[in-house]
Protein backbone atom coordinates (compact mmCIF):
# COMPACT_ATOMS: atom_id res chain seq x y z
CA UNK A 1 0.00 0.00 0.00
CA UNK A 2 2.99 2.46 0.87
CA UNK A 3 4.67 1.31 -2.26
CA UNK A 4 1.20 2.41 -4.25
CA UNK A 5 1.14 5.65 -2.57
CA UNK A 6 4.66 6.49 -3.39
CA UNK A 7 3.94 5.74 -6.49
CA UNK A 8 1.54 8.35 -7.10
CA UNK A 9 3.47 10.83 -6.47
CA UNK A 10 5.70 12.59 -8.95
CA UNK A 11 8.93 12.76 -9.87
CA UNK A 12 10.12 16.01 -8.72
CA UNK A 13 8.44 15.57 -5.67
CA UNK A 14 10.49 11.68 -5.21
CA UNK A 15 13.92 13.47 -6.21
CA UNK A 16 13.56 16.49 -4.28
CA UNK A 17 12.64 14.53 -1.20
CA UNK A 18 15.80 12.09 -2.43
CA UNK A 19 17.74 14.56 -2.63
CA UNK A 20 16.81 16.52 1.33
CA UNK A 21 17.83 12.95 2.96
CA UNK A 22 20.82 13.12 1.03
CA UNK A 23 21.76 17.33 2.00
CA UNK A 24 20.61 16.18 5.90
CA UNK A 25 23.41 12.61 5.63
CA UNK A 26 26.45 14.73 4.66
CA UNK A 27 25.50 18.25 6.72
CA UNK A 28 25.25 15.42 9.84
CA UNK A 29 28.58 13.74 8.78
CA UNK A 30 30.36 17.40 8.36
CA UNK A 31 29.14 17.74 12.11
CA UNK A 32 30.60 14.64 13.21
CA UNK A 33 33.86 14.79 11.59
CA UNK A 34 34.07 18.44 12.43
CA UNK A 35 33.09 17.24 16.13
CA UNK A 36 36.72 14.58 15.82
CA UNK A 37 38.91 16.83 13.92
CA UNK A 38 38.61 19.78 16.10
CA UNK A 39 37.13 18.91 19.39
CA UNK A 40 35.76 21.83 21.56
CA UNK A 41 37.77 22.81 24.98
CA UNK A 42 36.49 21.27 27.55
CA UNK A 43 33.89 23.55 29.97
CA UNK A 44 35.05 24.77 33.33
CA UNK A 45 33.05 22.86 35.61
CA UNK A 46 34.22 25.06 38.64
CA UNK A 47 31.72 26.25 41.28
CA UNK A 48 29.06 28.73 40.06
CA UNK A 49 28.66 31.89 41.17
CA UNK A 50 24.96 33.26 41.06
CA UNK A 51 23.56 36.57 41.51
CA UNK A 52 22.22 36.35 44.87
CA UNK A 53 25.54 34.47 46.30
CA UNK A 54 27.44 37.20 44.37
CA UNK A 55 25.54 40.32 46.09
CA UNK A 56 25.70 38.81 49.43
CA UNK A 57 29.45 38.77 48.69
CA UNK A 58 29.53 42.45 47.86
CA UNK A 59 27.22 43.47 51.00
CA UNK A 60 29.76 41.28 53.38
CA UNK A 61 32.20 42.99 51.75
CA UNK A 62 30.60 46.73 52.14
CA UNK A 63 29.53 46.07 55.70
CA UNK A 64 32.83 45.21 56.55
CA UNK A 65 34.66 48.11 55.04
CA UNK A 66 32.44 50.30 57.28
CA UNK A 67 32.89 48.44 60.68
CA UNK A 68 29.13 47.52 60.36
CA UNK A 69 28.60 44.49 63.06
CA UNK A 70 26.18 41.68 61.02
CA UNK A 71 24.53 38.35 61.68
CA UNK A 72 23.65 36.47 58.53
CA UNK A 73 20.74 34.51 57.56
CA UNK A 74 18.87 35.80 60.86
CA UNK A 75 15.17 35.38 61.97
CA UNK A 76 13.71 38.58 61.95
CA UNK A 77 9.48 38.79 62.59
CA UNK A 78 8.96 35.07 61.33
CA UNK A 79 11.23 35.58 57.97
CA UNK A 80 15.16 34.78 57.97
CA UNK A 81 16.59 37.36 56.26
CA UNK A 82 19.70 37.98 54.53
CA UNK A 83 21.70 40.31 56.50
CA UNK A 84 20.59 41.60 60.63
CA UNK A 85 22.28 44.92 62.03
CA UNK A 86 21.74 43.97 65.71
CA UNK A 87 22.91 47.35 67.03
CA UNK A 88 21.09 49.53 64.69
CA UNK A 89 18.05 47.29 64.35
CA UNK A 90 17.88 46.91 60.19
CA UNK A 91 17.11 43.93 58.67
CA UNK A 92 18.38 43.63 54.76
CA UNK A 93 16.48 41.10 52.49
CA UNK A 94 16.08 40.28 48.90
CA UNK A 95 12.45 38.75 49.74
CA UNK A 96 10.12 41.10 49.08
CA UNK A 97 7.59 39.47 51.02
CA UNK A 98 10.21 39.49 54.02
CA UNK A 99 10.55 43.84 53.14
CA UNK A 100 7.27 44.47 53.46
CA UNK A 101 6.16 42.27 56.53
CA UNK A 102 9.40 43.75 58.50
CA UNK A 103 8.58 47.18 57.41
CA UNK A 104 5.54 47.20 59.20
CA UNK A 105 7.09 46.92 62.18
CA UNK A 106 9.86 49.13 64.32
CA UNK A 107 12.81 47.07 62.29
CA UNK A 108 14.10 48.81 59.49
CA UNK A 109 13.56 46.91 56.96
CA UNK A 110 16.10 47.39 53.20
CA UNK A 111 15.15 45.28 50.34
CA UNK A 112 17.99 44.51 47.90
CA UNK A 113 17.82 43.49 44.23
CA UNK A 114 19.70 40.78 42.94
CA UNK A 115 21.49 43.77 40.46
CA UNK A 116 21.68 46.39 42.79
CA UNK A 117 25.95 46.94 43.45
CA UNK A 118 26.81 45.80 47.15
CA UNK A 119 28.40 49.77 47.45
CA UNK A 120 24.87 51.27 46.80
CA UNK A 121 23.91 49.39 50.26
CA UNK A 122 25.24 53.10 52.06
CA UNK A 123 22.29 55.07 50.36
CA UNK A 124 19.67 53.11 51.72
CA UNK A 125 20.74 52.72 55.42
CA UNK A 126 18.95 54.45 57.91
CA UNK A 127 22.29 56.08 59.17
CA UNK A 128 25.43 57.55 58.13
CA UNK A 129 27.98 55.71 56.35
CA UNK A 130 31.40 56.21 56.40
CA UNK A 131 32.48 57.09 52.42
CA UNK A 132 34.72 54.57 51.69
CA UNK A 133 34.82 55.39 47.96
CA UNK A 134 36.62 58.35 48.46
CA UNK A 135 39.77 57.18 49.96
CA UNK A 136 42.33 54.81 48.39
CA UNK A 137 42.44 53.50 44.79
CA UNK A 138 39.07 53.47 44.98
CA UNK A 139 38.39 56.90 45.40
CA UNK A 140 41.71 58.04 42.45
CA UNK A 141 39.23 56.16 39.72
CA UNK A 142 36.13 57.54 40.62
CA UNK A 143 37.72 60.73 40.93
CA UNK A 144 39.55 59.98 37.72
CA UNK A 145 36.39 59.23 36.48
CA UNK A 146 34.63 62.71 37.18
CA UNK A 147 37.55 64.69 36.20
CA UNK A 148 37.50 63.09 33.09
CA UNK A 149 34.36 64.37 32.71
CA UNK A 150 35.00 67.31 33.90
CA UNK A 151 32.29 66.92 36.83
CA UNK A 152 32.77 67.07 40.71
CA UNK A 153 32.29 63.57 42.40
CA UNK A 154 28.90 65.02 44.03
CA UNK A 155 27.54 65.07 40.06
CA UNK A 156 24.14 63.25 39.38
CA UNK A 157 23.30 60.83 37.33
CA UNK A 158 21.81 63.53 34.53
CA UNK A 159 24.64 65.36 35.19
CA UNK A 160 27.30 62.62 34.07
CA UNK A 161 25.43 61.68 30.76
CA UNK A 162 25.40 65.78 29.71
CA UNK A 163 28.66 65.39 30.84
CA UNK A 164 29.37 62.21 28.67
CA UNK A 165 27.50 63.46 25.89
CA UNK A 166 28.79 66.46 25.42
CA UNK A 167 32.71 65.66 25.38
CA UNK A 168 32.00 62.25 22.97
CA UNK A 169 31.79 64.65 19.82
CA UNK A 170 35.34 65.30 20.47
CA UNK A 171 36.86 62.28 21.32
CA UNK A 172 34.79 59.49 18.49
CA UNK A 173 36.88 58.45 15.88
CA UNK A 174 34.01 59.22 13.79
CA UNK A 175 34.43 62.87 14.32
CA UNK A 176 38.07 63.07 14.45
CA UNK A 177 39.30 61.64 17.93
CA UNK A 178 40.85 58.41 18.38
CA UNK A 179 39.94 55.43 19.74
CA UNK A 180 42.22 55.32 22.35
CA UNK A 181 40.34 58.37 24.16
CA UNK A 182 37.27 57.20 23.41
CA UNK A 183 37.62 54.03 25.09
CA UNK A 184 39.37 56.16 28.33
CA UNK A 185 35.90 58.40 28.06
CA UNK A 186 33.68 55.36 27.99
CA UNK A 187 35.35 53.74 31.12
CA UNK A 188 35.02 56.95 33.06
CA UNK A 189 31.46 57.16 31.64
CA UNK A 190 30.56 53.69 33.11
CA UNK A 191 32.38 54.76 36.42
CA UNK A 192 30.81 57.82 37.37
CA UNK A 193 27.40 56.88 35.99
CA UNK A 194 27.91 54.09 38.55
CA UNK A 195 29.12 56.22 41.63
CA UNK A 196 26.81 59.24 40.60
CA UNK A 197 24.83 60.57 42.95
């Protein structure tokens, strides 16, 4: 019966559906010889990183730099939360469910997102900070940064892309600069648009 069937079709049809099986046999065989001849490196099958892990690095790392006393993974109001300032009575989460049940009570509560900088932590605390961006290296490339720009470090955001904006017509290769200034402009872009105000 198949035989009958295939029968009635017609010839173009049987040769170009001939010829497909053939095209999908060798593309498959380039793969697989490919796949021998030039085998791919193998994959780094280290520990993984992910964004939460990564942040709570950053924020151990920030409350540290400003002599911050922490307890991690603490119970705070039925939720354990990510970070617990015992002596100033803030609780710092990335479950927002966790933010807005502490926040109703006399905890301060700070939600975090997963791509919010552990540095940006300062803004949000309920009490002064030590600046620990502007002293060190640190501080010489952000300040680097700003100059570049020709901004003060206290710019804002809208400030820094004028800024940016403004001195990129004179540095693009595409209007006569070169690309090694370019790139130095871009970095301190990136930098102060980061560290802006």
């Amino acid at each position: 019966m198949l035989l009958e069937w295939v029968q009635l079709l017609p010839t173009w049809v049987l040769a170009g559906v001939g010829m497909g099986a053939v095209a999908v046999v060798l593309v498959a065989g380039i793969f697989v010889v490919g796949d021998r001849l030039f085998p791919a490196a193998p994959t780094d099958r280290g520990p993984r990183i992910d964004g939460t892990d990564r942040r709570r690095g950053e924020i151990r790392t920030y409350l540290g730099s400003i002599d911050e006393r922490y307890v991690e993974d603490a119970a705070v109001e039925g939720h354990i939360i990510a970070f617990y300032l015992p002596e100033r009575d803030v609780a710092i989460t990335f479950d927002p469910q966790a933010f807005f049940d502490i926040d109703r009570t006399d905890t301060h509560a700070i939600l975090c997102e997963h791509e919010m900088p552990g540095h940006q932590l300062g803004r949000r605390l309920p009490f002064r900070t030590p600046d620990r961006e502007r002293t060190g290296r640190t501080s010489t490339r952000i300040g680097a940064a700003f100059d570049r720009l020709g901004l003060p470090p206290t710019a804002d955001t809208d400030e820094v892309k004028t800024a940016y904006r403004k001195r990129v017509k004179h540095v693009h290769p595409d209007h006569g600069g070169d690309s090694e200034s370019f790139k130095r402009l871009q970095d301190a872009y990136a930098t102060a648009k980061e560290h802006a105000n």
